[in-house]
N, C-alpha and C. Protein backbone atom coordinates (compact mmCIF):
# COMPACT_ATOMS: atom_id res chain seq x y z
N UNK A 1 27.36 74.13 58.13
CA UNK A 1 26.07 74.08 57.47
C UNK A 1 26.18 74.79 56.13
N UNK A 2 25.42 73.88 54.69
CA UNK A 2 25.39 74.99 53.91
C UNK A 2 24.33 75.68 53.83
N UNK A 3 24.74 76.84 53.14
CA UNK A 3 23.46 78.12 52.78
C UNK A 3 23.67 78.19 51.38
N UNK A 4 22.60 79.03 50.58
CA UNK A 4 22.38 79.59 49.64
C UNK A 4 21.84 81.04 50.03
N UNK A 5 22.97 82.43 49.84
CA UNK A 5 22.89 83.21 49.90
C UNK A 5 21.65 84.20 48.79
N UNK A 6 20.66 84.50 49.36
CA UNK A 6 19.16 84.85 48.53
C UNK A 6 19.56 86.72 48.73
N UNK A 7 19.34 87.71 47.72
CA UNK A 7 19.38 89.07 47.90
C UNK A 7 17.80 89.32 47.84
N UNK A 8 17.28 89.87 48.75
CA UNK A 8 15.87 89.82 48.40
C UNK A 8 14.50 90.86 49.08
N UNK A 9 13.87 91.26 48.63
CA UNK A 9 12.87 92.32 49.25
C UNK A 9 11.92 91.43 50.44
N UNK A 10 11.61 92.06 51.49
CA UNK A 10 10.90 91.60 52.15
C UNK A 10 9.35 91.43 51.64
N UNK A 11 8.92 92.93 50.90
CA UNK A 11 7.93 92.49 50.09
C UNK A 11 7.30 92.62 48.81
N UNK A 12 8.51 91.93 48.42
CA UNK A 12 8.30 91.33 46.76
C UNK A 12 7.69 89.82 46.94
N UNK A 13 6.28 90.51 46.25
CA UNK A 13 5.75 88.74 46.13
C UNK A 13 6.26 87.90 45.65
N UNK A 14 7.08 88.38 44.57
CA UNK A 14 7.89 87.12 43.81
C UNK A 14 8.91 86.78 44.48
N UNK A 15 9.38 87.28 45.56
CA UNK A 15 10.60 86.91 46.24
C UNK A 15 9.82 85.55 47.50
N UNK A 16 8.89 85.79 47.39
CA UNK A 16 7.85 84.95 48.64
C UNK A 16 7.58 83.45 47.94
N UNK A 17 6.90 83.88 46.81
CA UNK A 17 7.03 82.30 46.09
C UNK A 17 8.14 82.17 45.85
N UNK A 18 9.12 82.35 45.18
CA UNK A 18 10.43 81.91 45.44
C UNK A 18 11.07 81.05 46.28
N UNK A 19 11.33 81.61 47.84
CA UNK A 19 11.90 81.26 48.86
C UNK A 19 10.96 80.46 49.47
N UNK A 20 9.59 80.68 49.48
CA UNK A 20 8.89 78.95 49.98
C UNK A 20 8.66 77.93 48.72
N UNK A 21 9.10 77.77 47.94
CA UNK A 21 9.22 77.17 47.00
C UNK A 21 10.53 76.28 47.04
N UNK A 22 12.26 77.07 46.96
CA UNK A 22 13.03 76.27 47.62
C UNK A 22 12.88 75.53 48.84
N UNK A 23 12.18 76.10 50.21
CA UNK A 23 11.69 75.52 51.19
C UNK A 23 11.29 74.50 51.01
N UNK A 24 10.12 74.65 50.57
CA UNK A 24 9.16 73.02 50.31
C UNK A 24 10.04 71.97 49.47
N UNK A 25 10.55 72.65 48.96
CA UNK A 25 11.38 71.41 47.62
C UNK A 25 12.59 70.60 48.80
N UNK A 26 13.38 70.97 49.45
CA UNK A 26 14.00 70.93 50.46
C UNK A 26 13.50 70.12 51.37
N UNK A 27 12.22 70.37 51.98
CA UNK A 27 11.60 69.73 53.06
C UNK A 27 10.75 68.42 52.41
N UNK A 28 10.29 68.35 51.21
CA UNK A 28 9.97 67.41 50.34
C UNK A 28 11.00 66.41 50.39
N UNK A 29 12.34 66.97 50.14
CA UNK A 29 12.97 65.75 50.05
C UNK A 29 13.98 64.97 51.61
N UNK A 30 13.01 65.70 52.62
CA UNK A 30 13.53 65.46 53.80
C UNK A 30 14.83 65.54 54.46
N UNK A 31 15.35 67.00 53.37
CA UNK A 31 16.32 67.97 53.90
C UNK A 31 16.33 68.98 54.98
N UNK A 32 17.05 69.25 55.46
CA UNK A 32 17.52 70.32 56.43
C UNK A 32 18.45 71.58 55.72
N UNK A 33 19.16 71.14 55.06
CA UNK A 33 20.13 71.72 54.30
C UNK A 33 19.90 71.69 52.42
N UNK A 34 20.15 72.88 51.99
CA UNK A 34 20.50 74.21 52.42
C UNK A 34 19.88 75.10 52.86
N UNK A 35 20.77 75.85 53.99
CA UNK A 35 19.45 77.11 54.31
C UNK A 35 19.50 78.21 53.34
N UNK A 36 18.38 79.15 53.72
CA UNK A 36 19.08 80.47 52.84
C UNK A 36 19.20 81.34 54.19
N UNK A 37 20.10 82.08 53.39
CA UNK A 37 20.94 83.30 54.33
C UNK A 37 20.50 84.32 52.90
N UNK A 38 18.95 84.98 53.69
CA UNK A 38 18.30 86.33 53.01
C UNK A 38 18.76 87.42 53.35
N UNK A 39 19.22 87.85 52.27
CA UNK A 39 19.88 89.28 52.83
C UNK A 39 19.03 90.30 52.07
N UNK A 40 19.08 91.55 52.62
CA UNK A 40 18.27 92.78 51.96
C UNK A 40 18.77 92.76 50.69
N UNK A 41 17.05 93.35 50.28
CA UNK A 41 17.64 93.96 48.48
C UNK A 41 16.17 95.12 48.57
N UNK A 42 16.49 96.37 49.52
CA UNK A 42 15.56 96.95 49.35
C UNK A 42 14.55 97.52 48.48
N UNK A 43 14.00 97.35 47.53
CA UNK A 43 13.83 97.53 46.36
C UNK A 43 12.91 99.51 46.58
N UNK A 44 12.67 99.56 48.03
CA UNK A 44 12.00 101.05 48.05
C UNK A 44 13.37 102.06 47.66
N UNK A 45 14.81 101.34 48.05
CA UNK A 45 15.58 102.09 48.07
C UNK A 45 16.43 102.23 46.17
N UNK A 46 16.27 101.45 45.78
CA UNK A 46 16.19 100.60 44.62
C UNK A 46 15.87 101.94 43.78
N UNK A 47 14.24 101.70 44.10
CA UNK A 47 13.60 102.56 43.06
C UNK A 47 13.26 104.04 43.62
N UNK A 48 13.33 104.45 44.26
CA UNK A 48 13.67 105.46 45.02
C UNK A 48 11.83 105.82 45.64
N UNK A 49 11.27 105.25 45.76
CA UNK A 49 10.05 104.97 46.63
C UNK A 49 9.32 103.96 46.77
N UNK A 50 8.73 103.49 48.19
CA UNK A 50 7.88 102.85 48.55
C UNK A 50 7.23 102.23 47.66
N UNK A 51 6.68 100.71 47.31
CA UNK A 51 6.19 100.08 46.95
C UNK A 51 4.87 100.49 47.07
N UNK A 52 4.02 100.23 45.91
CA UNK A 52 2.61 100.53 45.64
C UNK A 52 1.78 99.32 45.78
N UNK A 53 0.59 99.61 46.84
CA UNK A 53 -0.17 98.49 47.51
C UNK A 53 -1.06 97.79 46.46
N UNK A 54 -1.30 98.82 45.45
CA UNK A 54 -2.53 98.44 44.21
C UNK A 54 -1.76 97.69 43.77
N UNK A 55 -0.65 98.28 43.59
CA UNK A 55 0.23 97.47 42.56
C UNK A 55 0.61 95.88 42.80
N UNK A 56 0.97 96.10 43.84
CA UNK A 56 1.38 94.87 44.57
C UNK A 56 0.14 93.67 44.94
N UNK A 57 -0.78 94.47 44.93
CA UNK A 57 -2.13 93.29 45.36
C UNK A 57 -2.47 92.67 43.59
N UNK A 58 -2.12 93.16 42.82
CA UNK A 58 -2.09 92.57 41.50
C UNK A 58 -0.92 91.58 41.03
N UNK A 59 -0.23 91.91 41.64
CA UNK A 59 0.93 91.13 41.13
C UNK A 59 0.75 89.46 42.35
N UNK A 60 -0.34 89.53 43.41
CA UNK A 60 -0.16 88.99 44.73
C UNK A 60 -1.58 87.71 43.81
N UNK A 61 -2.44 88.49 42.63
CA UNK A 61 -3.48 88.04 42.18
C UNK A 61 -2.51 87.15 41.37
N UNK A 62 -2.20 87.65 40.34
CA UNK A 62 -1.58 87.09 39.42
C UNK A 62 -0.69 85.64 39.81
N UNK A 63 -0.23 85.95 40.77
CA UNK A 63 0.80 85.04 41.12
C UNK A 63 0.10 83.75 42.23
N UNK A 64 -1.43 84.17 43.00
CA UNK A 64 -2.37 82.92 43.33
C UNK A 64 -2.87 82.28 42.34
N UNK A 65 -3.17 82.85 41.32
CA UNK A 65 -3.84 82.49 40.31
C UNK A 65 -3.05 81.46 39.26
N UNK A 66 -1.41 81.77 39.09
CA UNK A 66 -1.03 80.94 38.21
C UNK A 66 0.01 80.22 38.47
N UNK A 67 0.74 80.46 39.91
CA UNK A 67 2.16 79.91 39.77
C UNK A 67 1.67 79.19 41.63
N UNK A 68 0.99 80.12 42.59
CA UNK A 68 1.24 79.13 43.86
C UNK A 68 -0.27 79.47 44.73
N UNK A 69 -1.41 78.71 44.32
CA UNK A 69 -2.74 79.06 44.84
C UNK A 69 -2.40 78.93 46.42
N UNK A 70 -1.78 78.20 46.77
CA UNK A 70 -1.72 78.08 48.43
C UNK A 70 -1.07 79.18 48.88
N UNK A 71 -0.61 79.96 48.28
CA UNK A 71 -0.24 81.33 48.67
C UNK A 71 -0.57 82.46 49.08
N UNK A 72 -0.39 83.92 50.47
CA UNK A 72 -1.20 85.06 50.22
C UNK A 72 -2.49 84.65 50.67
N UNK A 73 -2.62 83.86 51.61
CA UNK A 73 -4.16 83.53 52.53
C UNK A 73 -4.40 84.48 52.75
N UNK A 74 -3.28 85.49 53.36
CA UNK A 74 -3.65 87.01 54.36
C UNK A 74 -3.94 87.66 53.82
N UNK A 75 -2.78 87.90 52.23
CA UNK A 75 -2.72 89.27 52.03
C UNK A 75 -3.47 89.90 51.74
N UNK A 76 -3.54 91.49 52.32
CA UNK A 76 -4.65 92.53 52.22
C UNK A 76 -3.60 93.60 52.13
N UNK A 77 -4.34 94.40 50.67
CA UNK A 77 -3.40 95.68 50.26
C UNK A 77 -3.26 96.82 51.13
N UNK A 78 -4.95 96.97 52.14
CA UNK A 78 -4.97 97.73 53.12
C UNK A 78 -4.23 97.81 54.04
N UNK A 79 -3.57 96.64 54.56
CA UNK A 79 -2.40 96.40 55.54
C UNK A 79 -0.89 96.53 54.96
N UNK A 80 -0.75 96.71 53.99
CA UNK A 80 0.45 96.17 53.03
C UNK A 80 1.59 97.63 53.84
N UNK A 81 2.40 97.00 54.00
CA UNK A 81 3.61 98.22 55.27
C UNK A 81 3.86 99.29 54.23
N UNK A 82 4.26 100.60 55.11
CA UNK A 82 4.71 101.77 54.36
C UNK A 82 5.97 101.51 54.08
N UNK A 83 6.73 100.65 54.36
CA UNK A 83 8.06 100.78 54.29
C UNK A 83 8.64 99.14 54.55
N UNK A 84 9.59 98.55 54.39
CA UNK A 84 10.29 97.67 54.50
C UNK A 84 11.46 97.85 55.58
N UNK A 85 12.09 99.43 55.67
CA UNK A 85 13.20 99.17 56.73
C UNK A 85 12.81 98.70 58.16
N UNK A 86 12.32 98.83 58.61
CA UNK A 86 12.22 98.03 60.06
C UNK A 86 12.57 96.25 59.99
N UNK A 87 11.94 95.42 58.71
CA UNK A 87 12.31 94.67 58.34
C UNK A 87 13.57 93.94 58.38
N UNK A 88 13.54 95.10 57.38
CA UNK A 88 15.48 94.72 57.40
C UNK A 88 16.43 94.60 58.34
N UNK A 89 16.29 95.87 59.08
CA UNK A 89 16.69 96.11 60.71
C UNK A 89 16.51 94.11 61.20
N UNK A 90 15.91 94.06 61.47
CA UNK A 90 15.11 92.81 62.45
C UNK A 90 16.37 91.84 61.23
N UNK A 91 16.10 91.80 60.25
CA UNK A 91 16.92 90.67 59.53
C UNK A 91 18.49 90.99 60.08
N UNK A 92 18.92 91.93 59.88
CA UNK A 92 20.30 92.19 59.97
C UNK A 92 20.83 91.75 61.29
N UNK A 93 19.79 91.93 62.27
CA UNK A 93 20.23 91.86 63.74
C UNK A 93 20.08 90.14 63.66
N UNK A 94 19.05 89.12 62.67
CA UNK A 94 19.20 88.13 62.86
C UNK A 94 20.53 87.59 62.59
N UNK A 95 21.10 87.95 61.19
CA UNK A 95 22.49 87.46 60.62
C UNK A 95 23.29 87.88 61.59
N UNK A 96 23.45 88.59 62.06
CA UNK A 96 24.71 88.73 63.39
C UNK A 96 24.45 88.12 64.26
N UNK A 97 24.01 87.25 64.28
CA UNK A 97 23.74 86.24 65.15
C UNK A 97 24.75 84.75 64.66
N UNK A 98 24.90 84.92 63.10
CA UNK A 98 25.66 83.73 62.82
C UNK A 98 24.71 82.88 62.95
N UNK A 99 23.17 82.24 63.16
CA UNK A 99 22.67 81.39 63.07
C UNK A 99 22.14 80.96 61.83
N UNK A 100 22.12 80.27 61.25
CA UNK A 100 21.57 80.22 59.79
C UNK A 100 20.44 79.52 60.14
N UNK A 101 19.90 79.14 60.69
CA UNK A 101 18.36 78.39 60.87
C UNK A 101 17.75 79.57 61.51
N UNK A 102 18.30 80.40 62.21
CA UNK A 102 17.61 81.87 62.81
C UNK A 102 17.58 82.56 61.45
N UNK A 103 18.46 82.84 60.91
CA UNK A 103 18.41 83.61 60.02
C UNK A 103 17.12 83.15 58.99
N UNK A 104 17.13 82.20 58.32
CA UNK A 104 16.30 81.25 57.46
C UNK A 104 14.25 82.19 58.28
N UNK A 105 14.52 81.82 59.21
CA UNK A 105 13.16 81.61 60.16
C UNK A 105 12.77 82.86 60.50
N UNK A 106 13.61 83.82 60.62
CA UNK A 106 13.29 85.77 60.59
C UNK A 106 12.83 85.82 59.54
N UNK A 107 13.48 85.80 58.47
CA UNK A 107 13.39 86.19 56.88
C UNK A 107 12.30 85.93 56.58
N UNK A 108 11.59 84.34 56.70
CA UNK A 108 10.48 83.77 56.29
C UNK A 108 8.98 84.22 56.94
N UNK A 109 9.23 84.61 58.59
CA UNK A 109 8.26 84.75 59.43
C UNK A 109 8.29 86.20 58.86
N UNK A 110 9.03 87.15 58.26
CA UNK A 110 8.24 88.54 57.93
C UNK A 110 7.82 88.67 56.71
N UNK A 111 7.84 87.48 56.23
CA UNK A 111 7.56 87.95 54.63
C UNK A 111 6.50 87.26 54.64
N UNK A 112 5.49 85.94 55.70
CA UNK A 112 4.53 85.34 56.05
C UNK A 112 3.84 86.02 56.91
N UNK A 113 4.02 87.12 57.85
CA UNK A 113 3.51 88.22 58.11
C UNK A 113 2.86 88.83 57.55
N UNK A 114 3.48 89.57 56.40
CA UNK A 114 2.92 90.26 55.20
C UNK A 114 1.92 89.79 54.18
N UNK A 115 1.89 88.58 53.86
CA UNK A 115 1.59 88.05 53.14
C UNK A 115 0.45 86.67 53.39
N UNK A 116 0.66 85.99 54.39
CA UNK A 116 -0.27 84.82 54.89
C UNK A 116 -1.06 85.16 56.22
């Protein structure tokens, strides 16, 4: 199977339109292939703290507003996680699995968690 290897925050909005964006384009053209194989790119660890919910619910506006309105049904800044590692955890244990359609389907279901 191929993949396209993605480095990516669980919750970076821009990493969300992104990766359902290849999705749909993919499934549009009544592909299966390529998956992505999302791997961490912690960005709390990055920048050396936790992501900011204000912050992030602006960037969540910005980005319904001009690039993917069907996007972010859910999101609420009040819920928005303290942290991303548990995330990751859950991803990592998916890739050792060697499944790339598991992998693809963890990645997506926590970042649609967060966000839808």
């Amino acid at each position: 199977m191929r993949t396209v290897e993605v480095f990516a925050d669980v919750l970076c909005p821009f990493t969300h339109v992104g990766l359902h964006t290849l999705i749909d384009r993919r499934d549009e053209r009544g592909r299966t292939e390529p998956r992505l194989r999302i791997r961490a790119w912690p960005l709390e660890l990055v920048n050396g703290a936790p992501l900011d919910p204000a912050h992030i619910a602006a960037e969540v506006a910005a980005l319904r507003t001009s690039v993917r309105p069907d996007l972010f049904a859910g999101f609420s800044a009040a819920a928005f996680p303290d942290t991303s590692m548990a995330a990751f955890a859950l991803t990592a244990a998916a890739d050792r699995t060697g499944d790339a359609v598991l992998v693809e389907q963890v990645g997506m279901a926590l970042r649609d968690a967060v966000f839808e």
